[in-house]
C-alpha atoms as a PDB file:
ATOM      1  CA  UNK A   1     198.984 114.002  39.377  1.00  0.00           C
ATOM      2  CA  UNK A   2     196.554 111.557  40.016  1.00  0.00           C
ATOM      3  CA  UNK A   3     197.135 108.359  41.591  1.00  0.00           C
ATOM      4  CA  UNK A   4     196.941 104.591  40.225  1.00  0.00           C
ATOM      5  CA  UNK A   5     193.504 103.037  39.221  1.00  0.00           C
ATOM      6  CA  UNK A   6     192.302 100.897  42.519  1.00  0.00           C
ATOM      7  CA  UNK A   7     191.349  97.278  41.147  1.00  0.00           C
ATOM      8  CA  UNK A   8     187.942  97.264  40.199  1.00  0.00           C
ATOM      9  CA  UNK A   9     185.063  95.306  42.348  1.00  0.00           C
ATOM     10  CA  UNK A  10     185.117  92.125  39.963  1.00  0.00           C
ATOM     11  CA  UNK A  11     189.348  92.196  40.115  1.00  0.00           C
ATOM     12  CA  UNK A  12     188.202  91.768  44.327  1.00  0.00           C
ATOM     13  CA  UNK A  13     185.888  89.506  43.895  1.00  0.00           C
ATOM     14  CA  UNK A  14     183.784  91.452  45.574  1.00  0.00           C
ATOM     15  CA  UNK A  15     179.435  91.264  44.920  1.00  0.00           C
ATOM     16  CA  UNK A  16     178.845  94.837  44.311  1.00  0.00           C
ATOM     17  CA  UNK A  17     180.300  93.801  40.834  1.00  0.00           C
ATOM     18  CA  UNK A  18     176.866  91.390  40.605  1.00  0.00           C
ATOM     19  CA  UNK A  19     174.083  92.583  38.508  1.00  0.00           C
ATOM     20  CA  UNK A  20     171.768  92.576  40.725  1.00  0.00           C
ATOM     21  CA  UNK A  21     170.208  95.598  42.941  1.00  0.00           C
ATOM     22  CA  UNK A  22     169.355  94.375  46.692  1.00  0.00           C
ATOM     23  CA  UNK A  23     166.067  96.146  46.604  1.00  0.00           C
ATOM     24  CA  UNK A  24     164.866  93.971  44.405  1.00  0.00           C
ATOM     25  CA  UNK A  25     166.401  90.228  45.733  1.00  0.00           C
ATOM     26  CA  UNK A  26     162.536  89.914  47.654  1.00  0.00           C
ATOM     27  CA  UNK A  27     160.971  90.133  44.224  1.00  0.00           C
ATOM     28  CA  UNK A  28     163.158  88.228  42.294  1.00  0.00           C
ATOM     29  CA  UNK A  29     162.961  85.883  45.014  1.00  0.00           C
ATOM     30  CA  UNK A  30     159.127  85.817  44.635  1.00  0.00           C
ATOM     31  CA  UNK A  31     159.624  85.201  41.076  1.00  0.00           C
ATOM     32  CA  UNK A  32     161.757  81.972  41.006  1.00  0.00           C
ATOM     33  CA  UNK A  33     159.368  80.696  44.138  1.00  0.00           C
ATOM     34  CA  UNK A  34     156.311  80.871  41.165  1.00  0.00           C
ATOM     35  CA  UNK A  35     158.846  79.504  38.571  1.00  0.00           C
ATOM     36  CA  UNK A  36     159.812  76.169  41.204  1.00  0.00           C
ATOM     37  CA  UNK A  37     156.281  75.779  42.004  1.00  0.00           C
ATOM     38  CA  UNK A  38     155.654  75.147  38.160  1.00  0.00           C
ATOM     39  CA  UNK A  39     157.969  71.869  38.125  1.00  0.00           C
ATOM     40  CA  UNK A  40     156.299  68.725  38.637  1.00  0.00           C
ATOM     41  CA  UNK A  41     159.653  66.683  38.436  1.00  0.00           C
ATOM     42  CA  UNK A  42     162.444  66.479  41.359  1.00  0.00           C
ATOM     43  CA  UNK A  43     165.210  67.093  38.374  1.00  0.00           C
ATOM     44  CA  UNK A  44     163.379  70.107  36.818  1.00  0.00           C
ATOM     45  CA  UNK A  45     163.006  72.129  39.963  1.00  0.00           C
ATOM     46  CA  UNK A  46     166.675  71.685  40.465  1.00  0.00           C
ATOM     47  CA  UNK A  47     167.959  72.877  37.451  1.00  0.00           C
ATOM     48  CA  UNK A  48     165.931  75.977  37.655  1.00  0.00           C
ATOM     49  CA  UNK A  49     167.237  76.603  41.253  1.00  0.00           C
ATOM     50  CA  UNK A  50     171.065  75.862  39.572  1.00  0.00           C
ATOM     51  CA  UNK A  51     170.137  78.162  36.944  1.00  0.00           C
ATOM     52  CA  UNK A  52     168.625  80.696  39.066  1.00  0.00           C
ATOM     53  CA  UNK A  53     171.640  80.661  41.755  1.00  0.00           C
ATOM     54  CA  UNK A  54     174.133  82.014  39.181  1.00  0.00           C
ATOM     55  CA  UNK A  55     172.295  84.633  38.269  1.00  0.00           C
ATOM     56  CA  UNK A  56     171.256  85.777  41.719  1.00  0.00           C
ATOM     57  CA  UNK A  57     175.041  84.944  43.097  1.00  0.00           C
ATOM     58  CA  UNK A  58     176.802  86.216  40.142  1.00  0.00           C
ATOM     59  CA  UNK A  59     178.794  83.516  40.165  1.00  0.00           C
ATOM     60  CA  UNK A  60     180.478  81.787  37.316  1.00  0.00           C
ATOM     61  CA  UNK A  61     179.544  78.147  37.543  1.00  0.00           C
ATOM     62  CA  UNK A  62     176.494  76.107  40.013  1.00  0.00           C
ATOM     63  CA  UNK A  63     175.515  72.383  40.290  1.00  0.00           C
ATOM     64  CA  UNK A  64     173.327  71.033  42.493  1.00  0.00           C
ATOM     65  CA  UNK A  65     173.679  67.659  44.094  1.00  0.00           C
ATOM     66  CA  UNK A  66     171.331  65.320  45.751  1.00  0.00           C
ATOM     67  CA  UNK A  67     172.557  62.584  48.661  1.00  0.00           C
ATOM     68  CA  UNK A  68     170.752  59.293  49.686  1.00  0.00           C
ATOM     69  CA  UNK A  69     172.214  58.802  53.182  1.00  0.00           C
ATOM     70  CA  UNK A  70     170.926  55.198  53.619  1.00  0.00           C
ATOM     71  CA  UNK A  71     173.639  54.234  50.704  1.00  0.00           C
ATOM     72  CA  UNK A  72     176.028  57.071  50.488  1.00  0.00           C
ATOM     73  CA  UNK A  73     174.893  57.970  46.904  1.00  0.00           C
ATOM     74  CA  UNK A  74     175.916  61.356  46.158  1.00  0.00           C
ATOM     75  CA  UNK A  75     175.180  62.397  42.368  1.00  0.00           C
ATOM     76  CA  UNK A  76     175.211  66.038  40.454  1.00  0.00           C
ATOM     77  CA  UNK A  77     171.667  66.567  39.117  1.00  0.00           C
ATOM     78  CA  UNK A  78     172.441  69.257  37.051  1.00  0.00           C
ATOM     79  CA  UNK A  79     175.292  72.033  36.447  1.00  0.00           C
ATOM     80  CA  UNK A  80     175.755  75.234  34.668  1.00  0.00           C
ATOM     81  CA  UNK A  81     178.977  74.346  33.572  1.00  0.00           C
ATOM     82  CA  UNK A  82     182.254  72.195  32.853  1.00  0.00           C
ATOM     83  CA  UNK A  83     184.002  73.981  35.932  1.00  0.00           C
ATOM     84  CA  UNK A  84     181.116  73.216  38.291  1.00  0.00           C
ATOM     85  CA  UNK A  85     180.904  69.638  36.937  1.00  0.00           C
ATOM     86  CA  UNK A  86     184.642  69.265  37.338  1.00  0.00           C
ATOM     87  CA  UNK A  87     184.388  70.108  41.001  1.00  0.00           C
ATOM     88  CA  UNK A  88     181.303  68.115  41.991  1.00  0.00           C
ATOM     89  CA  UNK A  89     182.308  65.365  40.387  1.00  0.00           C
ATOM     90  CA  UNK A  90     186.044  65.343  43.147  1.00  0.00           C
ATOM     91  CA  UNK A  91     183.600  65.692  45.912  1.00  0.00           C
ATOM     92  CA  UNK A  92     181.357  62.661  44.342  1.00  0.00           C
ATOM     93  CA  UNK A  93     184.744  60.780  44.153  1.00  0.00           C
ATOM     94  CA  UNK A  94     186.330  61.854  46.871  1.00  0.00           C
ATOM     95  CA  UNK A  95     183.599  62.322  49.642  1.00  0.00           C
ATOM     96  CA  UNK A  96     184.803  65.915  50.642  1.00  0.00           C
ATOM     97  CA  UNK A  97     184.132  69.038  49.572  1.00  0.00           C
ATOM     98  CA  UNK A  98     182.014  71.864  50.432  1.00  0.00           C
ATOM     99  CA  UNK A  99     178.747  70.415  49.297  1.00  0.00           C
ATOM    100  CA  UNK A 100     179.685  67.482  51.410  1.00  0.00           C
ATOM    101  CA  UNK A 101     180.326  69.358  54.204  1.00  0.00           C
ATOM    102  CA  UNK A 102     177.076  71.512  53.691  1.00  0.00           C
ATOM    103  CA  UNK A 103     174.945  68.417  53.252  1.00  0.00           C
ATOM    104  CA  UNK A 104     176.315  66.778  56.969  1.00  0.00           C
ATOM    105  CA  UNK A 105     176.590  69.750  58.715  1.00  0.00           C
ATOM    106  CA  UNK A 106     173.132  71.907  56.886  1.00  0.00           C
ATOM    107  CA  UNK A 107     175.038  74.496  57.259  1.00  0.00           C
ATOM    108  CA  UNK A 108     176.074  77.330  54.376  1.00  0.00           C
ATOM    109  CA  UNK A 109     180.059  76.766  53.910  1.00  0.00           C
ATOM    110  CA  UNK A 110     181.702  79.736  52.319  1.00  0.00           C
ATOM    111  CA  UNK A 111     185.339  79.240  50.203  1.00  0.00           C
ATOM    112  CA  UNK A 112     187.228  83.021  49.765  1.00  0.00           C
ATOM    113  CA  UNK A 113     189.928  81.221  48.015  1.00  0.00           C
ATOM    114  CA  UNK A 114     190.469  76.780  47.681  1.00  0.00           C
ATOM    115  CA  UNK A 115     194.293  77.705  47.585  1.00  0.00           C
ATOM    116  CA  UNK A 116     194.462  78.716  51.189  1.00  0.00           C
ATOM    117  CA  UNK A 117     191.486  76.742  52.866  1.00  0.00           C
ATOM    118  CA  UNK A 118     192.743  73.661  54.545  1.00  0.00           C
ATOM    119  CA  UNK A 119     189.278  72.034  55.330  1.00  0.00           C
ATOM    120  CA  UNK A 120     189.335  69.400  52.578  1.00  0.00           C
ATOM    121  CA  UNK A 121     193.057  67.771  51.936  1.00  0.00           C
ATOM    122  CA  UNK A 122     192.084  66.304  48.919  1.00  0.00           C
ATOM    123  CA  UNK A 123     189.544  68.058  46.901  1.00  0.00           C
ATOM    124  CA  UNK A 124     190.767  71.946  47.559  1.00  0.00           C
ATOM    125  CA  UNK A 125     194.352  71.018  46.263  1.00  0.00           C
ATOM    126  CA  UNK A 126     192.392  69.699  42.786  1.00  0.00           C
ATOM    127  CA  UNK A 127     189.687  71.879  42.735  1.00  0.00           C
ATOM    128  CA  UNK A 128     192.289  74.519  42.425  1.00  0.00           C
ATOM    129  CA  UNK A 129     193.882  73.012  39.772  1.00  0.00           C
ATOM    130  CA  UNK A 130     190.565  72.568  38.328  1.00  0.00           C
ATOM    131  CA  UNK A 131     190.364  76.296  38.237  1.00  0.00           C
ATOM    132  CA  UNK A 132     187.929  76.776  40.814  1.00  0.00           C
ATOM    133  CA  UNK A 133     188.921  79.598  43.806  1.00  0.00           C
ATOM    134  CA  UNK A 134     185.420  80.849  45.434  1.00  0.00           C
ATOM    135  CA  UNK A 135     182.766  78.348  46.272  1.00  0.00           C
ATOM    136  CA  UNK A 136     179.201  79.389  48.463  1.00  0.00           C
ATOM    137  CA  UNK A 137     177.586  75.792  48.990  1.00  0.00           C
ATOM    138  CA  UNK A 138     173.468  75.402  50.893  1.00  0.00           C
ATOM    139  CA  UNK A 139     172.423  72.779  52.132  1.00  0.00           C
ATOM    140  CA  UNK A 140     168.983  71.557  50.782  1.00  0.00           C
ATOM    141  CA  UNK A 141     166.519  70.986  53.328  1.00  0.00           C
ATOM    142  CA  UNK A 142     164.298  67.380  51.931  1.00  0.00           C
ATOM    143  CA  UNK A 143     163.941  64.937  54.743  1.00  0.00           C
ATOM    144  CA  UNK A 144     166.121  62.156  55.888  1.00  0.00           C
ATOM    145  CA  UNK A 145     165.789  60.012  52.721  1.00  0.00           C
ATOM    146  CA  UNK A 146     167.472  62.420  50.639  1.00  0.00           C
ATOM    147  CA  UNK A 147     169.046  66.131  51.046  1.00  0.00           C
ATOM    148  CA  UNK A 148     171.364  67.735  48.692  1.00  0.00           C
ATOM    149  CA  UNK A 149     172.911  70.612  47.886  1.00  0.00           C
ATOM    150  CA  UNK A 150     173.022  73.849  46.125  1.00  0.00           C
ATOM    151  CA  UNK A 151     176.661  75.490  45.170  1.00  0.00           C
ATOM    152  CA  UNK A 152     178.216  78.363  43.425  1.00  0.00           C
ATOM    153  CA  UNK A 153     181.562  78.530  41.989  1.00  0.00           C
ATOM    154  CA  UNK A 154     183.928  81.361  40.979  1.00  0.00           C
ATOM    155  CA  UNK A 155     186.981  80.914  39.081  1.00  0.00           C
ATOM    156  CA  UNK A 156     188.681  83.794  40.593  1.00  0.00           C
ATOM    157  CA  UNK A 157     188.998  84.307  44.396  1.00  0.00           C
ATOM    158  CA  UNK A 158     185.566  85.628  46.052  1.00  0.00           C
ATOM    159  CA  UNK A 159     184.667  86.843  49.385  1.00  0.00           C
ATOM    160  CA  UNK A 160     180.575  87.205  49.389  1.00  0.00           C
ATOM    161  CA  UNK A 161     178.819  89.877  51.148  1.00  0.00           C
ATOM    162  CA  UNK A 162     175.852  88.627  53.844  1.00  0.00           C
ATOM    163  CA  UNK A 163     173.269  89.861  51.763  1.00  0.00           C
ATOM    164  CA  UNK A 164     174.405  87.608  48.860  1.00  0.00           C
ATOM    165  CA  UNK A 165     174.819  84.251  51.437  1.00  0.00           C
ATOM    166  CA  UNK A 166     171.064  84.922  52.599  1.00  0.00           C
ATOM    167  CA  UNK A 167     169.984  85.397  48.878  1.00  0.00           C
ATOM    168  CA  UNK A 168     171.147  81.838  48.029  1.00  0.00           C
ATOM    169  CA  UNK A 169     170.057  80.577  51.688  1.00  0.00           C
ATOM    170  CA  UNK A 170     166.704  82.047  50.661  1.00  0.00           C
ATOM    171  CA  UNK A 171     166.481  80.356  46.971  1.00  0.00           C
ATOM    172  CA  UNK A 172     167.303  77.302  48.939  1.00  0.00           C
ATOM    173  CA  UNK A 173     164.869  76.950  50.624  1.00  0.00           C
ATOM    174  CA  UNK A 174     162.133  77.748  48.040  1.00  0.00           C
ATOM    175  CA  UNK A 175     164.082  75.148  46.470  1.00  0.00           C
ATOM    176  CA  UNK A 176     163.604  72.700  49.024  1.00  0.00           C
ATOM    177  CA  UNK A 177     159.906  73.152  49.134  1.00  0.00           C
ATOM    178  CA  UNK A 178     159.609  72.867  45.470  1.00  0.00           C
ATOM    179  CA  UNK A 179     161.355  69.453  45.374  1.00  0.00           C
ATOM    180  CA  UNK A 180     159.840  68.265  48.316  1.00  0.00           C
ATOM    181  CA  UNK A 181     156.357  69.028  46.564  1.00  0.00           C
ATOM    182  CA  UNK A 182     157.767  67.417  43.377  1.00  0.00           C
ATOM    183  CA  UNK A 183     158.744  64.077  44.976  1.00  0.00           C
ATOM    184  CA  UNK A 184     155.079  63.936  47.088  1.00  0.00           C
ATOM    185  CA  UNK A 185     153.428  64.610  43.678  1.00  0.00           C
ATOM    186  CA  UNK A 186     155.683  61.856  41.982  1.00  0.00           C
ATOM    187  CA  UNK A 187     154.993  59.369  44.521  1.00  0.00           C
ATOM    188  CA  UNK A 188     151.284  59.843  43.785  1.00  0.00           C
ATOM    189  CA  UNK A 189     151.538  59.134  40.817  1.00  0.00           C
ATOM    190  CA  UNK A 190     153.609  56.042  41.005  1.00  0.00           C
ATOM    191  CA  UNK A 191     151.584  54.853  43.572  1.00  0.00           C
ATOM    192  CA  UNK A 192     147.974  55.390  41.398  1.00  0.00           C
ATOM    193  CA  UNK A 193     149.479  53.977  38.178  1.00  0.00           C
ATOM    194  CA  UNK A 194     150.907  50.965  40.365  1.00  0.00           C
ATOM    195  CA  UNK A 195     147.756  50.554  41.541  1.00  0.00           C
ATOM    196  CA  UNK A 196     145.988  50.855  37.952  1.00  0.00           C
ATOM    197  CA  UNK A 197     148.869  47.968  36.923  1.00  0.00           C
ATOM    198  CA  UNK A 198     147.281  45.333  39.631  1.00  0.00           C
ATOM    199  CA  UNK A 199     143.986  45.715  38.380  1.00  0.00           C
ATOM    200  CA  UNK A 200     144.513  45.417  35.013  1.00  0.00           C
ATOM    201  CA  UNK A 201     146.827  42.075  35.775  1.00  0.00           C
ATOM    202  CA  UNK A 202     144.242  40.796  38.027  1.00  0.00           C
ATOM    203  CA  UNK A 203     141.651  40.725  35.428  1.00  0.00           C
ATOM    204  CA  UNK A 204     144.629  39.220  32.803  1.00  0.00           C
ATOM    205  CA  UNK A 205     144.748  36.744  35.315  1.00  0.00           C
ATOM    206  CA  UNK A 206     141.383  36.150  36.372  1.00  0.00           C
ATOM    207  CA  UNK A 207     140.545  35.608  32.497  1.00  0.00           C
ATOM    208  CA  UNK A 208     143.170  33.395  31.692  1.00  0.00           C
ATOM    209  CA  UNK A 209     143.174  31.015  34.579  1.00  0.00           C
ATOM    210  CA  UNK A 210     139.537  31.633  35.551  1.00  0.00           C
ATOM    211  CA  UNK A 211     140.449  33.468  38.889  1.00  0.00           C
ATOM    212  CA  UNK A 212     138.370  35.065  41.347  1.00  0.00           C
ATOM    213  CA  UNK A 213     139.603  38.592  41.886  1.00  0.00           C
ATOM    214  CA  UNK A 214     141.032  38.315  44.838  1.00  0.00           C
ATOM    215  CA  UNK A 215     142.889  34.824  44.082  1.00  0.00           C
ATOM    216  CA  UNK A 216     144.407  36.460  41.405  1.00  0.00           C
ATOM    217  CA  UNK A 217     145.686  39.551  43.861  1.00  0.00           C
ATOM    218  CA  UNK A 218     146.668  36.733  46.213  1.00  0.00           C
ATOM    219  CA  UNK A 219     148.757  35.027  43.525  1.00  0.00           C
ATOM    220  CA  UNK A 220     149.889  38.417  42.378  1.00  0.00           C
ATOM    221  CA  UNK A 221     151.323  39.177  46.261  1.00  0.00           C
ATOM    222  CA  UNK A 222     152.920  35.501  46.730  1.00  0.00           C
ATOM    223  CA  UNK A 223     154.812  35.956  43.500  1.00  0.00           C
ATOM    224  CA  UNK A 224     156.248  39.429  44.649  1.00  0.00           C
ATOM    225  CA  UNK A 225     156.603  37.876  48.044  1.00  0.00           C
ATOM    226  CA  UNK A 226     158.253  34.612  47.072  1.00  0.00           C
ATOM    227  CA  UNK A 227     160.615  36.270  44.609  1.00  0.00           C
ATOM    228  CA  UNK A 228     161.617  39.738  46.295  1.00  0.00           C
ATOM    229  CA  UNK A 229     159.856  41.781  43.481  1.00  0.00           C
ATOM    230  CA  UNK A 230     157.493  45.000  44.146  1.00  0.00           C
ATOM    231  CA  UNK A 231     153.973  43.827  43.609  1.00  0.00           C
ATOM    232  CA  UNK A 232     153.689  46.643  40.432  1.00  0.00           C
ATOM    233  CA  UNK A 233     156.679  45.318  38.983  1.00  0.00           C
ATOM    234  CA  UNK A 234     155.010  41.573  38.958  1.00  0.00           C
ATOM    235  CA  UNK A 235     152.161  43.004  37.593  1.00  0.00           C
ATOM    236  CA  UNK A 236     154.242  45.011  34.774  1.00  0.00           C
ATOM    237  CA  UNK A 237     155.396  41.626  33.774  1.00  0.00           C
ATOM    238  CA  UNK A 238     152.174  40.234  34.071  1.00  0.00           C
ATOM    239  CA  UNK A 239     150.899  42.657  30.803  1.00  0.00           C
ATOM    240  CA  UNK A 240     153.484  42.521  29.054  1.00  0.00           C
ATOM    241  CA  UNK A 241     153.363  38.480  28.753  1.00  0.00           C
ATOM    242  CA  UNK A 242     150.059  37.802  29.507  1.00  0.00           C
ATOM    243  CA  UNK A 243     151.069  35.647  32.505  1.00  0.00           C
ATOM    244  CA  UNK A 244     152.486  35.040  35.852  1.00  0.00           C
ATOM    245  CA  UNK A 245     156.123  35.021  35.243  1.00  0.00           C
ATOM    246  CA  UNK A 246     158.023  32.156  34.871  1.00  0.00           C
ATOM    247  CA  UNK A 247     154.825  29.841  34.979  1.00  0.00           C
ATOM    248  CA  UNK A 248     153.661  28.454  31.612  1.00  0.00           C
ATOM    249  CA  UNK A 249     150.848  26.584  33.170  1.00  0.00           C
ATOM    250  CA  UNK A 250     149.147  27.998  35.613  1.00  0.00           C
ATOM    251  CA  UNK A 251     149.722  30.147  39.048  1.00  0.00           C
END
């Protein structure tokens, strides 16, 4: 007579249940590095790294977060889900949380089951009642003007193996690159189409008031000085009205 069934992997929460073959995590690897290089936009490269995180992790939910340290502003970029929103949003309230703790300590924090971890007195206890049990969070690697975060979530309780904690350490940091490479190429181009604004105010103002170009710069820069405004927001204003601000007669 044969014995009972065991519980299968996925009952365990174990990863052998994930479809994915370890052989292959280098190459798929490879493949979402090309597919993060493609994104030109901090917020794009994200959500393919969320995107690509369940898939690799198997897991049933993933957000990722970004954190300005300077003013404590934690936001979720982008999530897979209502379950992962749900549970970055308590850490966004609340200030705890695995992501949280992953963003101060860059460190990978691993969650078998939010029931019995007593790390975070306030968000496990409503995570759990959010339905969330396993959580993998990685820390994002992007300077000290902003990090963030990358984290799975599993509605049932899950204990991963190494080789799936190094898989999402891994996508992290091909993440980090990528966004790090998005936010130099976005400054770039802030910077030359700033710079493109000037000119074209300078010569608004040089033909309306019958500047020199570099009084009208130097009007430009006292405005933006005197008032607290970035000098390409003065010269925003500048084209749109076709003069200095808040001057109807002259700089």
């Amino acid at each position: 007579m044969s014995g009972p069934v065991p519980p299968s992997d996925h009952e365990n929460g174990s990863d052998s249940a994930v479809a994915w073959n370890r052989s292959d995590i280098a190459g798929r690897l490879a493949a979402v590095a090309v597919q993060l290089s493609l994104q030109s936009e901090v917020e794009g490269a994200l959500r393919t790294a969320v995107e690509q995180l369940v898939d690799l992790a198997g897991c049933d939910a993933a957000a990722g977060v970004l954190f300005a340290p300077r003013r404590w502003r934690l936001h979720t970029a982008f999530a897979t889900a209502e379950l992962a929103e749900l549970a970055d949003a308590l850490q966004v309230r609340l200030r705890e949380g695995p992501a949280v703790t992953a963003i101060s300590t860059r460190a990978v924090v691993v969650v078998a089951d939010t029931r019995d971890d007593a790390r975070w007195t306030s968000w496990a206890p409503l995570a759990t009642k959010a339905g969330v049990r396993g959580v993998v969070a990685v820390p994002l690697d992007l300077g000290s003007h902003l990090t963030g975060a990358v984290t799975a979530y599993w509605a049932t309780v899950h204990q991963p193996l190494p080789e799936a904690v190094a898989a999402a350490e891994a996508l992290a940091r091909h993440t980090s690159i990528a966004l790090t490479a998005a936010r130099e190429s976005f400054t770039l181009r802030e910077a030359i189409e700033a710079r493109h604004r000037i000119g074209v105010a300078q010569g608004i103002l040089m033909e309306r008031y019958g500047l020199e170009a570099r009084q009208a710069f130097d009007v430009l820069r006292r405005y933006s000085r005197d008032n607290n405004v970035k000098l390409g927001l003065v010269a925003r204003e500048v084209i749109e009205t076709r003069s200095l601000p808040g001057s109807a007669s002259g700089p």
